[in-house]
Protein backbone atom coordinates (compact mmCIF):
# COMPACT_ATOMS: atom_id res chain seq x y z
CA UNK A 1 -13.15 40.39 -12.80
CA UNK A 2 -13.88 36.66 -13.82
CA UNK A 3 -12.79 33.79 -11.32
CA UNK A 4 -12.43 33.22 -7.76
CA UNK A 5 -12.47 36.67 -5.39
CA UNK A 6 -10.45 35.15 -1.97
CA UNK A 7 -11.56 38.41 0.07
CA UNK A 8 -15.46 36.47 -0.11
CA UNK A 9 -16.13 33.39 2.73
CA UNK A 10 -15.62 29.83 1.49
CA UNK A 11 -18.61 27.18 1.65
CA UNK A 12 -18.08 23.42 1.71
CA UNK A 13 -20.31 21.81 -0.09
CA UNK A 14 -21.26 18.06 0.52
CA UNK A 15 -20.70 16.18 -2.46
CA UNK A 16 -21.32 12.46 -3.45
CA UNK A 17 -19.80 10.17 -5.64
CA UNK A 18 -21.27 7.54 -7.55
CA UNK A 19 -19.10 5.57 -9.68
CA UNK A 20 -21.08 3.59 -12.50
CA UNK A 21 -19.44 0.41 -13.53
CA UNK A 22 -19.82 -3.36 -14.07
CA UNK A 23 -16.55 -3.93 -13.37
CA UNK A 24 -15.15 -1.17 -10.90
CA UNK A 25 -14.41 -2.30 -7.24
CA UNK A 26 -13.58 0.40 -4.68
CA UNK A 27 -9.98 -0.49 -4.95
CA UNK A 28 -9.50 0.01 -9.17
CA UNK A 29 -12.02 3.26 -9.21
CA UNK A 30 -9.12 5.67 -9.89
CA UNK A 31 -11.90 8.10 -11.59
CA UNK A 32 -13.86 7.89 -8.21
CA UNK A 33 -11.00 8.23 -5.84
CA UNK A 34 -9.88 11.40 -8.76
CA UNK A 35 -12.91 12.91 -7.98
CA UNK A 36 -12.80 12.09 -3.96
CA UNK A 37 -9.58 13.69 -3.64
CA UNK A 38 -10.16 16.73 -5.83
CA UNK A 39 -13.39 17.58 -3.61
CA UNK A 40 -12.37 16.89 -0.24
CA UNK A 41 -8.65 18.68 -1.62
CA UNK A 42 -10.89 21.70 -1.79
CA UNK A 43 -11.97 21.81 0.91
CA UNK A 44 -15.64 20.29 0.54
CA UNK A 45 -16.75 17.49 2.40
CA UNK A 46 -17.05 14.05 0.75
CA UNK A 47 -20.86 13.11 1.36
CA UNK A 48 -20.94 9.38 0.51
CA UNK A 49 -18.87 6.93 -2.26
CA UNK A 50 -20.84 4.32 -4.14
CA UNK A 51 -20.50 2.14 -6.76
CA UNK A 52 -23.57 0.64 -8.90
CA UNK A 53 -23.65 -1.57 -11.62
CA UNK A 54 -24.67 0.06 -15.26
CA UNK A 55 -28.34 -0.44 -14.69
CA UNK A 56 -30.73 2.36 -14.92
CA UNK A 57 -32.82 1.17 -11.71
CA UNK A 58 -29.89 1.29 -9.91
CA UNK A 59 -28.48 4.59 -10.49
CA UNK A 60 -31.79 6.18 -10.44
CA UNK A 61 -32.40 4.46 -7.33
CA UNK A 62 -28.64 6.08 -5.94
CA UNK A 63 -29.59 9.01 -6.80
CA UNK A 64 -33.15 9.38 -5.24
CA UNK A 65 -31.72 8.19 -1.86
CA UNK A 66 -28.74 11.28 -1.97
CA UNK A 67 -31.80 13.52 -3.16
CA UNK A 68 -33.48 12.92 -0.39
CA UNK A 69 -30.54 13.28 2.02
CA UNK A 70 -30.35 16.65 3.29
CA UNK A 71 -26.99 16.02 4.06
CA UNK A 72 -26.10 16.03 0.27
CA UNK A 73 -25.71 19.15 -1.63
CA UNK A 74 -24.33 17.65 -4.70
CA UNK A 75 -23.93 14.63 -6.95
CA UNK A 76 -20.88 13.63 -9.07
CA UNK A 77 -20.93 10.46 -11.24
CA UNK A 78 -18.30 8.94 -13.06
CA UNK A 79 -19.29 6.18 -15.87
CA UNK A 80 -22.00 5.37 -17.90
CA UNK A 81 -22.25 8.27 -20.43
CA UNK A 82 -21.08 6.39 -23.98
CA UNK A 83 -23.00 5.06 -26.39
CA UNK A 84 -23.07 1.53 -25.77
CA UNK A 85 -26.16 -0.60 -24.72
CA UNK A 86 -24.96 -0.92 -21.12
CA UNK A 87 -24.38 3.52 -20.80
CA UNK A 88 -27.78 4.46 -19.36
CA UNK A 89 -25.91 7.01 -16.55
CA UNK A 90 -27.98 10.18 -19.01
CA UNK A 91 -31.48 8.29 -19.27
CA UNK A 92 -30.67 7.51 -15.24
CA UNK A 93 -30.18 11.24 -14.51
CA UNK A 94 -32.96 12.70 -17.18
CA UNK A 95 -34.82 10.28 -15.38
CA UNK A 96 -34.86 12.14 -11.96
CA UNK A 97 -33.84 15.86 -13.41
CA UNK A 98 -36.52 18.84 -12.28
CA UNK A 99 -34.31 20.95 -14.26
CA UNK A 100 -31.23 20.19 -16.82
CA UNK A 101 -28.31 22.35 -16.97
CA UNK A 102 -27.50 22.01 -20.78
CA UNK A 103 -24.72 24.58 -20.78
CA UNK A 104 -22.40 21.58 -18.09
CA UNK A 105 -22.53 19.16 -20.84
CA UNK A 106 -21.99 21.37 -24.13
CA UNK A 107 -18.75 22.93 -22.02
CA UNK A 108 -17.49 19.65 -20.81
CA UNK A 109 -17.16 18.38 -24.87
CA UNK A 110 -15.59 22.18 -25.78
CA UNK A 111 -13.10 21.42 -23.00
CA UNK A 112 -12.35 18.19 -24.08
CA UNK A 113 -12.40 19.03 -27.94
CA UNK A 114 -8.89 20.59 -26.97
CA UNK A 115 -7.29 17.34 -25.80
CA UNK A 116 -9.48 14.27 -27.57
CA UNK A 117 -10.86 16.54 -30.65
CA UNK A 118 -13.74 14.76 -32.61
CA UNK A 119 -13.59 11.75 -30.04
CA UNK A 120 -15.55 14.07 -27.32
CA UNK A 121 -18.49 13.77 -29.15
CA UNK A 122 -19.05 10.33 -27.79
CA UNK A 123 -19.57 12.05 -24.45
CA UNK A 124 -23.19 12.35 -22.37
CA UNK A 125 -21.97 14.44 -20.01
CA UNK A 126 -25.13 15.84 -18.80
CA UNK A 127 -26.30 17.76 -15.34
CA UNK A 128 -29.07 18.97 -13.70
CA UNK A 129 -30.81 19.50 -10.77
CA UNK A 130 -33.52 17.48 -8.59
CA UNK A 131 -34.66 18.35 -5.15
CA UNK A 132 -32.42 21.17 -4.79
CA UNK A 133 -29.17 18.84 -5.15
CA UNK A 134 -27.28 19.48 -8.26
CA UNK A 135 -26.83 16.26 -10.20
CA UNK A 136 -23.44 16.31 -12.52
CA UNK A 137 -22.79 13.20 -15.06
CA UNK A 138 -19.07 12.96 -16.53
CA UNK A 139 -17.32 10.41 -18.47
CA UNK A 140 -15.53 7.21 -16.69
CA UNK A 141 -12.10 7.93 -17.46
CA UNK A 142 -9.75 9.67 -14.70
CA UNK A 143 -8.65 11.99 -17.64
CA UNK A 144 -12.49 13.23 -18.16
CA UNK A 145 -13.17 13.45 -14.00
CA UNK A 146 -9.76 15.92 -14.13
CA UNK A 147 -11.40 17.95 -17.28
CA UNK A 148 -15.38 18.04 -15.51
CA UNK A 149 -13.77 19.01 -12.11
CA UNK A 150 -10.71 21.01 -12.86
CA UNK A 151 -12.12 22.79 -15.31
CA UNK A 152 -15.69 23.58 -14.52
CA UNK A 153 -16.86 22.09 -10.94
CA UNK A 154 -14.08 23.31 -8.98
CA UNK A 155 -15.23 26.46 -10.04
CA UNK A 156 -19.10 26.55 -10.47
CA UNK A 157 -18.82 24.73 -6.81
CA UNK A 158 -16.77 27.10 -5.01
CA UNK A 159 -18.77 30.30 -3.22
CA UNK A 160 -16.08 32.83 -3.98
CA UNK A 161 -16.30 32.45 -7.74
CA UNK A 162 -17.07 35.39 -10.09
CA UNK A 163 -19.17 36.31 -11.49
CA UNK A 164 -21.66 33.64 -10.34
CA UNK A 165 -21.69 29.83 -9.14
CA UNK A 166 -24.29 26.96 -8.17
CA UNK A 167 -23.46 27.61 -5.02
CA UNK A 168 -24.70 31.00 -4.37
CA UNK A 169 -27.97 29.29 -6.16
CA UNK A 170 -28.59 26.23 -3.28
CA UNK A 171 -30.84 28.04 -0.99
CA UNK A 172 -33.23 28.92 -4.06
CA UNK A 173 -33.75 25.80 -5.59
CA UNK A 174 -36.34 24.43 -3.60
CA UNK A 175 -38.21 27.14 -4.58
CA UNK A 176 -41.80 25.88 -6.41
CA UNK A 177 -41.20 22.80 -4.96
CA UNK A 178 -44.43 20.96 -3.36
């Protein structure tokens, strides 16, 4: 049966949080600290908070560093996916991507369509994976950090889930790798 089987073990994962904005200081992030309290609420381990500025170099230069930190299983951003000129967070993450995961950012806009309808099509929500740390994109709105973890992340990041999760995944994505 579907969803999360409590009689398998529970792994904490260690997650980071990067918070693209122009305008977001540690103390007005409410989607970062959303998405601090829902992971470390579950029990995973809160791997590093950042903030960077909506410049490509900058994220891309985030993420790298938590690639290359063994200590970092995954990445969650918050910001940066619209359309405007300054939303680069997708061409930051396609950037450093080995692999996309296509299906996080076509369920992320079916889960929204329920609450913001047509609206969720302004969404990049995108994911992938690079290194062997999953890389997950979402909207910079508290509401859309609820929907991405809530609805799939809490899930896809927890061991005990059914029928499968990333997690069971993280010791076989190095694989290939030089």
């Amino acid at each position: 049966m579907p969803g999360i089987d409590h009689n398998r073990r529970f792994v904490p994962v260690s997650i980071a949080v990067l918070t693209v904005s122009d305008s977001r200081t540690e103390a007005d992030d409410d989607s970062g600290r959303t998405l601090a309290e829902r992971i470390t609420g579950a029990g995973h381990r809160l791997a590093g908070r950042k903030i960077v500025t909506d410049d490509k170099d900058a994220i891309v230069a985030q993420l790298e560093a938590w690639i290359a930190d063994p200590e970092v299983d995954a990445v969650i951003a918050t910001g940066g996916t619209g359309l405007t000129g300054r939303d680069v967070t997708p061409e930051a993450f396609h950037a450093v991507y080995e692999k996309e995961i296509e299906g996080f950012g076509e369920v992320f806009r079916m889960i929204s369509w329920d609450k913001i309808k047509t609206s969720t099509i302004q969404s990049r929500a995108t994911a992938g994976v690079a290194g062997g740390t999953y890389l997950f994109a979402l909207p910079g709105s508290p509401g859309a950090c609820r929907d991405g973890w809530d609805e799939i992340l809490r899930y896809q990041l927890d061991s005990r889930n059914r029928p499968c999760n990333f997690v069971e995944l993280m010791p076989r994505l190095k694989e290939r790798l030089g």
